[in-house]
PDB file of N, CA and C in Angstrom:
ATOM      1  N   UNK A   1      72.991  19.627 -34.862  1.00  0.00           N
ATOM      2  CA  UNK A   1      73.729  18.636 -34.082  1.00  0.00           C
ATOM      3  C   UNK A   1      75.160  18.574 -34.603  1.00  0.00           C
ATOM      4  N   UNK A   2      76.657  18.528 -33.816  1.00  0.00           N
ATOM      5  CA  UNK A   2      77.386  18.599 -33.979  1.00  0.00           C
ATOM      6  C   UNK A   2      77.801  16.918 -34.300  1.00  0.00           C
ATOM      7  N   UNK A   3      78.556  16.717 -35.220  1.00  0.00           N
ATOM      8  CA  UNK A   3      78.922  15.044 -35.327  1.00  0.00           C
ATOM      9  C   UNK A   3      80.156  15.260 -34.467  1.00  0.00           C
ATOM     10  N   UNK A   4      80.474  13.456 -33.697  1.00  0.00           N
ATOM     11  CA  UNK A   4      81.805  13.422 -32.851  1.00  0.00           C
ATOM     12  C   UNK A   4      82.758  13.159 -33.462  1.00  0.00           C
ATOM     13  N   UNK A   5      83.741  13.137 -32.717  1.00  0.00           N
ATOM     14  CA  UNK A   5      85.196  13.330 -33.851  1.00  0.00           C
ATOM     15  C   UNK A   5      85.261  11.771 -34.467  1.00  0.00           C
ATOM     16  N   UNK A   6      86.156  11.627 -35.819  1.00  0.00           N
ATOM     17  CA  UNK A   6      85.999  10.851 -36.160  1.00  0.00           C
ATOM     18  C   UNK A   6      85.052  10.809 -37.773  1.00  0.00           C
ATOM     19  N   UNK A   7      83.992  12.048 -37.596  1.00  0.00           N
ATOM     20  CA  UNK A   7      82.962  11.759 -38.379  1.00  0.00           C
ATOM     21  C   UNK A   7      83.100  13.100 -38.869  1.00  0.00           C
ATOM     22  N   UNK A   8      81.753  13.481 -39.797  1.00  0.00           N
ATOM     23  CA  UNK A   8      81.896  14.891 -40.183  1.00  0.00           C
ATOM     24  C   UNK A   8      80.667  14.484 -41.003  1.00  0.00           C
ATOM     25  N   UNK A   9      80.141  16.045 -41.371  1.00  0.00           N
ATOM     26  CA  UNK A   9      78.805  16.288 -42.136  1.00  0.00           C
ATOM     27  C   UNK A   9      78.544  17.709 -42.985  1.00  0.00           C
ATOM     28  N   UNK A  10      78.585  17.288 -44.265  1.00  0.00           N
ATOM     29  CA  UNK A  10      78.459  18.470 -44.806  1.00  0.00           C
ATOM     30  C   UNK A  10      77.309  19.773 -44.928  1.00  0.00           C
ATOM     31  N   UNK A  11      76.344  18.897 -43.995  1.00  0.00           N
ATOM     32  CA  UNK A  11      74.977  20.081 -44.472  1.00  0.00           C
ATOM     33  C   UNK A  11      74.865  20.318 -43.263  1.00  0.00           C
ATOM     34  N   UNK A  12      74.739  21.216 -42.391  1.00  0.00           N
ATOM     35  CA  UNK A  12      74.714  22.069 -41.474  1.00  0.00           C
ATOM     36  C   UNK A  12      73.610  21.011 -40.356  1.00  0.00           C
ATOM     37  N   UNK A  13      72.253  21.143 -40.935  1.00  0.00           N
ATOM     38  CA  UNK A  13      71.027  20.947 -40.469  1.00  0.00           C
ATOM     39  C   UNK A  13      70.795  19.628 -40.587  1.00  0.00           C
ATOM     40  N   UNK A  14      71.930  18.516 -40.677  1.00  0.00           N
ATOM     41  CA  UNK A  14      71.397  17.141 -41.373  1.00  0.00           C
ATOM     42  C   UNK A  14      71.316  16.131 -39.751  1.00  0.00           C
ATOM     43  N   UNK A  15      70.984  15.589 -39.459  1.00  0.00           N
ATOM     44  CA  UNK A  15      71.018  14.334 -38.352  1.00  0.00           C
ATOM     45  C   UNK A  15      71.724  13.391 -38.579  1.00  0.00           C
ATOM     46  N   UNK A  16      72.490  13.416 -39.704  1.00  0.00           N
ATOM     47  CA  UNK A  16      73.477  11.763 -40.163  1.00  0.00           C
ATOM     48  C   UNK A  16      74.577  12.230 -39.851  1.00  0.00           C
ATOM     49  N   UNK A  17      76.237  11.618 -39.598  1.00  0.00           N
ATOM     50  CA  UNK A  17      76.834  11.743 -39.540  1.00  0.00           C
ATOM     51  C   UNK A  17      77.940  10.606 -40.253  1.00  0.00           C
ATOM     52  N   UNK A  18      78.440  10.760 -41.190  1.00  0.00           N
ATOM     53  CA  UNK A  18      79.322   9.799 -41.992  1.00  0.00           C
ATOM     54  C   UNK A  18      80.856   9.762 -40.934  1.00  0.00           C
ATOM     55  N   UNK A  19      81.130   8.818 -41.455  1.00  0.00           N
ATOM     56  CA  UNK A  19      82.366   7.815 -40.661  1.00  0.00           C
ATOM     57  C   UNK A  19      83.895   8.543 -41.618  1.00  0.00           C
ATOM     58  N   UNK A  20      85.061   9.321 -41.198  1.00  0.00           N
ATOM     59  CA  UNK A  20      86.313   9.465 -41.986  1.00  0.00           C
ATOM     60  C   UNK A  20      86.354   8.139 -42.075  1.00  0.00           C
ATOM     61  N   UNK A  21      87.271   7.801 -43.588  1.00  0.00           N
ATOM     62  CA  UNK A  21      87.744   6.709 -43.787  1.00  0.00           C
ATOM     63  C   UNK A  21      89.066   6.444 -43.406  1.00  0.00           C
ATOM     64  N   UNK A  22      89.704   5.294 -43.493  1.00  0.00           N
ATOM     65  CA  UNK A  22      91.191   5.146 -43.002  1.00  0.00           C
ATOM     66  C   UNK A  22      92.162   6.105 -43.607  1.00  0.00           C
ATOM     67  N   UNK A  23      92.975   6.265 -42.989  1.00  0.00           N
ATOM     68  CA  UNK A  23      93.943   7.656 -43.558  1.00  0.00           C
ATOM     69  C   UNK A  23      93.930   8.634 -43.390  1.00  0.00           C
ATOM     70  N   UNK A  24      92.277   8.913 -42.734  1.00  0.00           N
ATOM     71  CA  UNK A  24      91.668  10.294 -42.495  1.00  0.00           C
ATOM     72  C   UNK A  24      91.620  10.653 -41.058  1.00  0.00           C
ATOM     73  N   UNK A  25      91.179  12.067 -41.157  1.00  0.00           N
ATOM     74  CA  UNK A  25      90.620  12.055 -39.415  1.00  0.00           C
ATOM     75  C   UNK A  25      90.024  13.066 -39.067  1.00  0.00           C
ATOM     76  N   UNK A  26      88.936  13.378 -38.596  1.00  0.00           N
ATOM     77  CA  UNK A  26      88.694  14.718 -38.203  1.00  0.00           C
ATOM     78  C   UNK A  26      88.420  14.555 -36.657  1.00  0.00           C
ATOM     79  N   UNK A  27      87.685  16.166 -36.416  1.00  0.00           N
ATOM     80  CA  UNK A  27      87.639  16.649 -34.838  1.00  0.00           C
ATOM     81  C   UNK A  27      86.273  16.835 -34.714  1.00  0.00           C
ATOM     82  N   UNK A  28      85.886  17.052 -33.378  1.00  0.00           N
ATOM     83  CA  UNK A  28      84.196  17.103 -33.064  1.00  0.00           C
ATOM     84  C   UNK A  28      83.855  17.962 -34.057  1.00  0.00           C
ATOM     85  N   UNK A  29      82.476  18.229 -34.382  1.00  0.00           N
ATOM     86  CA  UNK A  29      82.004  19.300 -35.588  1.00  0.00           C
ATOM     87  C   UNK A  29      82.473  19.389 -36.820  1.00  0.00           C
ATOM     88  N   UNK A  30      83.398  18.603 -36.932  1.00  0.00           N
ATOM     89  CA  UNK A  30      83.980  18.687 -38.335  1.00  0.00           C
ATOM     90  C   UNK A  30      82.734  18.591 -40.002  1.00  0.00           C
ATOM     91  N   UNK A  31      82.933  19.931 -40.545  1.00  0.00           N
ATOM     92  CA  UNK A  31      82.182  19.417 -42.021  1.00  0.00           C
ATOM     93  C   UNK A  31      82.913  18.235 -42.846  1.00  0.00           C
ATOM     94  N   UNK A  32      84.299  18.041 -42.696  1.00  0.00           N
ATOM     95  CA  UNK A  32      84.868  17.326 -43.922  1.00  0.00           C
ATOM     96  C   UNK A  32      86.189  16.937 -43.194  1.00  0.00           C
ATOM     97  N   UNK A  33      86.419  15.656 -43.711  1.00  0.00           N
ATOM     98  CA  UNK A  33      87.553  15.015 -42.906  1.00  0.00           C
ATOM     99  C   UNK A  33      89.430  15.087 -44.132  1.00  0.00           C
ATOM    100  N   UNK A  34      90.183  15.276 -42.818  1.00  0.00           N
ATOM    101  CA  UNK A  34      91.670  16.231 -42.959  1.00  0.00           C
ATOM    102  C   UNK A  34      92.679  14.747 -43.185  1.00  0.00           C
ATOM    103  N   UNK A  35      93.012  14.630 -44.386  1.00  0.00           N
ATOM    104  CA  UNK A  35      94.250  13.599 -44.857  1.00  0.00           C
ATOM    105  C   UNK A  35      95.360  13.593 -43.444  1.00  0.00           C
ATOM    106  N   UNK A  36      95.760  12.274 -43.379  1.00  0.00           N
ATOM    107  CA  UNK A  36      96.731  12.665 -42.556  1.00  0.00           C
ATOM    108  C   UNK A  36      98.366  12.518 -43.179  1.00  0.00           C
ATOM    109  N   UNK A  37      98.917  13.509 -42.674  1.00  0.00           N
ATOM    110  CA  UNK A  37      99.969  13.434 -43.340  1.00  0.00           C
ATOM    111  C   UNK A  37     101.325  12.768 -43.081  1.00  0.00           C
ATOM    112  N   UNK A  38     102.102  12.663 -44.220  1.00  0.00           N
ATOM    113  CA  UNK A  38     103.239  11.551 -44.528  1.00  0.00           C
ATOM    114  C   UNK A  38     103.784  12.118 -43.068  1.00  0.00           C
ATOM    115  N   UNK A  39     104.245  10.235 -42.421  1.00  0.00           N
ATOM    116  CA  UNK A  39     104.990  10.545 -41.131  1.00  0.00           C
ATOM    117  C   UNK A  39     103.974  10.053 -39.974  1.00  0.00           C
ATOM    118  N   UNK A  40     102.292   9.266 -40.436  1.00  0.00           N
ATOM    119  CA  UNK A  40     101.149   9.087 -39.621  1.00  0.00           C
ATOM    120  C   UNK A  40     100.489   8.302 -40.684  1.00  0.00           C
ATOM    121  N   UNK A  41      99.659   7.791 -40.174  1.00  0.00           N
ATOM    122  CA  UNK A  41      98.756   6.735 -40.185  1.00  0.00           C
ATOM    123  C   UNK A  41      97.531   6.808 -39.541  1.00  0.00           C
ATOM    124  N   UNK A  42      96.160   6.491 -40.075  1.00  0.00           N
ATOM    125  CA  UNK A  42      95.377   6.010 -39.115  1.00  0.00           C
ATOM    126  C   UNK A  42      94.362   5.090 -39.681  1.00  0.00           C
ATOM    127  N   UNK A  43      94.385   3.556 -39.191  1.00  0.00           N
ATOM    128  CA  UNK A  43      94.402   2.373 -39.830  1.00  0.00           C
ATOM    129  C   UNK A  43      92.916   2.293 -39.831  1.00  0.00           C
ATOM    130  N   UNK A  44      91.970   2.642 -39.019  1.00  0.00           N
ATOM    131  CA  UNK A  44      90.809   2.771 -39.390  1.00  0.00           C
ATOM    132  C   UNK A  44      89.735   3.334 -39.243  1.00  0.00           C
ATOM    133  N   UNK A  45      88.617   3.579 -40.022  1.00  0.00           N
ATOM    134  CA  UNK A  45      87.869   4.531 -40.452  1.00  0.00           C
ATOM    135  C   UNK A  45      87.424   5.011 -38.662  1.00  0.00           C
ATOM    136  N   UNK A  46      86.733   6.684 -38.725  1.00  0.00           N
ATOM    137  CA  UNK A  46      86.711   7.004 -37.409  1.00  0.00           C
ATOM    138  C   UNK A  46      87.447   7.257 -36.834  1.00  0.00           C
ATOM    139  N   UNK A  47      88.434   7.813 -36.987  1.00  0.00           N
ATOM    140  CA  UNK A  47      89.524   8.474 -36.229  1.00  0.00           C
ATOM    141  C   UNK A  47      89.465   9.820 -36.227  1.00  0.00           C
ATOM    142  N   UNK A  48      89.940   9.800 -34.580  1.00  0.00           N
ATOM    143  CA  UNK A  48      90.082  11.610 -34.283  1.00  0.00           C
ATOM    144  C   UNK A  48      91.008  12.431 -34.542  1.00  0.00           C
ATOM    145  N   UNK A  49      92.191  11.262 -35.154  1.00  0.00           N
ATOM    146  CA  UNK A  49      93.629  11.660 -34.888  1.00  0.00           C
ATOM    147  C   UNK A  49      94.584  10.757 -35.448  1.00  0.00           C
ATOM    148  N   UNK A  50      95.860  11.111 -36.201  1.00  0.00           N
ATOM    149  CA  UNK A  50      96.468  10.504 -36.898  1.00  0.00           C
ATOM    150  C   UNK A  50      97.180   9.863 -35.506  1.00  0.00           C
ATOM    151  N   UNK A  51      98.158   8.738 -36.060  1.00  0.00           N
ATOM    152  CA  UNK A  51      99.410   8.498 -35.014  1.00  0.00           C
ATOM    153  C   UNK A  51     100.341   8.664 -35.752  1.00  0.00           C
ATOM    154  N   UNK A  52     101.445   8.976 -35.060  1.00  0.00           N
ATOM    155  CA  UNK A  52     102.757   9.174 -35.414  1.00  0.00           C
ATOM    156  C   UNK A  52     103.602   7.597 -36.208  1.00  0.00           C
ATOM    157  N   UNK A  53     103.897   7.495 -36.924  1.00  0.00           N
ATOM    158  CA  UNK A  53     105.178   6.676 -37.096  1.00  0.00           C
ATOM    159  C   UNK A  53     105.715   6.906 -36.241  1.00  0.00           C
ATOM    160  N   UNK A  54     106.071   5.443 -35.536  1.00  0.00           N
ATOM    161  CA  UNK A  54     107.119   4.774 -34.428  1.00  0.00           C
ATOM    162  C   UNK A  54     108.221   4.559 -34.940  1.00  0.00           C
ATOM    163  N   UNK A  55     109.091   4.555 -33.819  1.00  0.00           N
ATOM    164  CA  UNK A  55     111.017   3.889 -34.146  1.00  0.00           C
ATOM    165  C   UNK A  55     110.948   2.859 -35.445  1.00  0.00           C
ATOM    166  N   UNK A  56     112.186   3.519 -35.997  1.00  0.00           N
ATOM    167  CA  UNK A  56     112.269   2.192 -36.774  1.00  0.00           C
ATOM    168  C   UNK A  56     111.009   1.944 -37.927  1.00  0.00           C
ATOM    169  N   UNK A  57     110.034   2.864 -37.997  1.00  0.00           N
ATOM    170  CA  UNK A  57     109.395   3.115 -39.262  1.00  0.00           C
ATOM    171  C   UNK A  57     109.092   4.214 -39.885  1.00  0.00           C
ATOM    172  N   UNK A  58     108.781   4.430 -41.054  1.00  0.00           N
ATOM    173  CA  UNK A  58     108.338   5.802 -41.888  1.00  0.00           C
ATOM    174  C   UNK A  58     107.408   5.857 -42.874  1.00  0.00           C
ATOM    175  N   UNK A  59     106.784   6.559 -43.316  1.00  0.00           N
ATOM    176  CA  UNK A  59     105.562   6.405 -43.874  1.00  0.00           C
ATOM    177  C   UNK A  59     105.616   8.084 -44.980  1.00  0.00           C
ATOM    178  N   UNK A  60     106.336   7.748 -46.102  1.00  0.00           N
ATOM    179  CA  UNK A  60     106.565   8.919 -46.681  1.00  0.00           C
ATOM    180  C   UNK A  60     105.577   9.693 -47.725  1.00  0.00           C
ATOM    181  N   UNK A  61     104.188   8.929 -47.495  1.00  0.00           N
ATOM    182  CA  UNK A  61     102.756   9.472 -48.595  1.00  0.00           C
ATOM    183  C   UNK A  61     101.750   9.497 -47.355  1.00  0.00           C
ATOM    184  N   UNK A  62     100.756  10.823 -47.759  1.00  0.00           N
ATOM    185  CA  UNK A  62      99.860  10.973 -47.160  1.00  0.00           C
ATOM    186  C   UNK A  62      98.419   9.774 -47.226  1.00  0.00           C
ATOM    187  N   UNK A  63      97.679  10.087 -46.356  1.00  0.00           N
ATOM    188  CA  UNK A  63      96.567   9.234 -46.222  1.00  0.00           C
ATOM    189  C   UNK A  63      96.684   7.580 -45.858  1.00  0.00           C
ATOM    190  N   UNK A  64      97.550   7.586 -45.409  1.00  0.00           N
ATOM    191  CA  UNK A  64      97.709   5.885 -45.373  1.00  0.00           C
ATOM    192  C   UNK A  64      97.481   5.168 -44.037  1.00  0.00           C
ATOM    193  N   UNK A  65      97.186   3.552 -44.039  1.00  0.00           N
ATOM    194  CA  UNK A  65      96.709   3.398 -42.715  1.00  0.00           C
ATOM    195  C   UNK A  65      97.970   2.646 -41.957  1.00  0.00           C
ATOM    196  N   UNK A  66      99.069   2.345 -42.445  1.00  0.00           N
ATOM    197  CA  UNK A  66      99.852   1.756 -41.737  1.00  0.00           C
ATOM    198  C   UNK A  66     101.598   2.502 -41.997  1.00  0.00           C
ATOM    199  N   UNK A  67     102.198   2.130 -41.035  1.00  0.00           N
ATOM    200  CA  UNK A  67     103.402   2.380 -41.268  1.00  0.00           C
ATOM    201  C   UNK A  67     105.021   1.932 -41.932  1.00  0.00           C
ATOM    202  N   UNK A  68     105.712   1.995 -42.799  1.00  0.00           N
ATOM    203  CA  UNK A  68     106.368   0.629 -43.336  1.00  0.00           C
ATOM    204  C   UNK A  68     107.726   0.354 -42.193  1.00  0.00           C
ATOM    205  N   UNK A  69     108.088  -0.504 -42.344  1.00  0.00           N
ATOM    206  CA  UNK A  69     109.552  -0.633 -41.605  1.00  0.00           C
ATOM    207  C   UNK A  69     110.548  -0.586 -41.999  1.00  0.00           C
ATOM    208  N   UNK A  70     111.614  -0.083 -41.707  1.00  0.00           N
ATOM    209  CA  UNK A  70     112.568   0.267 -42.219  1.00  0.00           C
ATOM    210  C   UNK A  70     113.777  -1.049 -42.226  1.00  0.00           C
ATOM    211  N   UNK A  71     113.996  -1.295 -43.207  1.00  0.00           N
ATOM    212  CA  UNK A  71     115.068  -2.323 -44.032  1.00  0.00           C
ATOM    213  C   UNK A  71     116.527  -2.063 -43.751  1.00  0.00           C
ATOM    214  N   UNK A  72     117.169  -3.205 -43.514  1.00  0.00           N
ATOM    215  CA  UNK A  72     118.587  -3.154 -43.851  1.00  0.00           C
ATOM    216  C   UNK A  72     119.347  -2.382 -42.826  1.00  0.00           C
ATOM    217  N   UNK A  73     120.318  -1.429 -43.281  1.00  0.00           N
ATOM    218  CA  UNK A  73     120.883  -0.689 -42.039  1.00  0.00           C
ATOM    219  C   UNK A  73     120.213   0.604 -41.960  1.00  0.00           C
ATOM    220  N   UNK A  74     118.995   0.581 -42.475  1.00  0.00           N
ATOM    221  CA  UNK A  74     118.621   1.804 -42.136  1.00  0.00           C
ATOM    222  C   UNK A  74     117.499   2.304 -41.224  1.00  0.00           C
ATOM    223  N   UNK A  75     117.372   3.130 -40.569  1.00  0.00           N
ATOM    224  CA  UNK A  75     116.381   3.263 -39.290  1.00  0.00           C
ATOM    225  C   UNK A  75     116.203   4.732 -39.723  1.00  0.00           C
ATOM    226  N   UNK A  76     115.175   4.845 -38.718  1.00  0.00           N
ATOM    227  CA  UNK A  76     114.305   5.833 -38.014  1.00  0.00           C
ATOM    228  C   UNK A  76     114.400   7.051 -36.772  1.00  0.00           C
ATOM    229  N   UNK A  77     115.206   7.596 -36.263  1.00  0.00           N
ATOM    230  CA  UNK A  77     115.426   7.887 -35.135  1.00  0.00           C
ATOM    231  C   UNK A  77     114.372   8.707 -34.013  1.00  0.00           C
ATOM    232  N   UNK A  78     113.371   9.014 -35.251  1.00  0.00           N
ATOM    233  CA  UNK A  78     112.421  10.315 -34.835  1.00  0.00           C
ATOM    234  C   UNK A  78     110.869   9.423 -34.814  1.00  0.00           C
ATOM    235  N   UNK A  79     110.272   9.647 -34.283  1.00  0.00           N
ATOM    236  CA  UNK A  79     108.870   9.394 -34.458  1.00  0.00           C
ATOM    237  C   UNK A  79     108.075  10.452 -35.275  1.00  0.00           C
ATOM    238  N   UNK A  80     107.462   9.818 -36.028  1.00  0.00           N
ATOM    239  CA  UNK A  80     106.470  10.570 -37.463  1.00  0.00           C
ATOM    240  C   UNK A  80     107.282  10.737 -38.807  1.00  0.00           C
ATOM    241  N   UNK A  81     108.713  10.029 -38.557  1.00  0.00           N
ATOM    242  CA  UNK A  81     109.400   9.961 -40.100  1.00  0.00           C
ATOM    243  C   UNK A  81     108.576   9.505 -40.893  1.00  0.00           C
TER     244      UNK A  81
END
């Protein structure tokens, strides 16, 4: 049985399927769930897919579930800074 995205399973032949935790994310069938990287977020466990950092925020370490905002005169111009 293939686990749905979100989840992943390391033993081929098993019927369980464990939950990625926040930060993480994998795709249908996945054995093992993929950090998401600086520039994304994904705030909670079960995700298929990171999101991008929005305007006006950046997120410069991997695995994390939220995005920070950017202070003072300084901004963002790009999405996934």
């Amino acid at each position: 049985r293939l686990c749905p995205a979100g989840t992943f399973n390391t033993q081929r032949r098993s019927v369980s399927c464990d939950e990625c935790p926040p930060g993480y994310f994998s795709g249908a069938g996945s054995t093992e769930c993929t950090i998401c990287p600086a520039g994304s977020f994904a705030p909670v466990s079960n995700s298929s897919a990171c999101t991008l950092c929005n305007y006006g925020t950046y997120q410069p370490a991997e695995g994390q579930t939220e995005c920070e905002k950017c202070i003072g005169f300084k901004s963002a111009p790009i999405r996934g800074a």
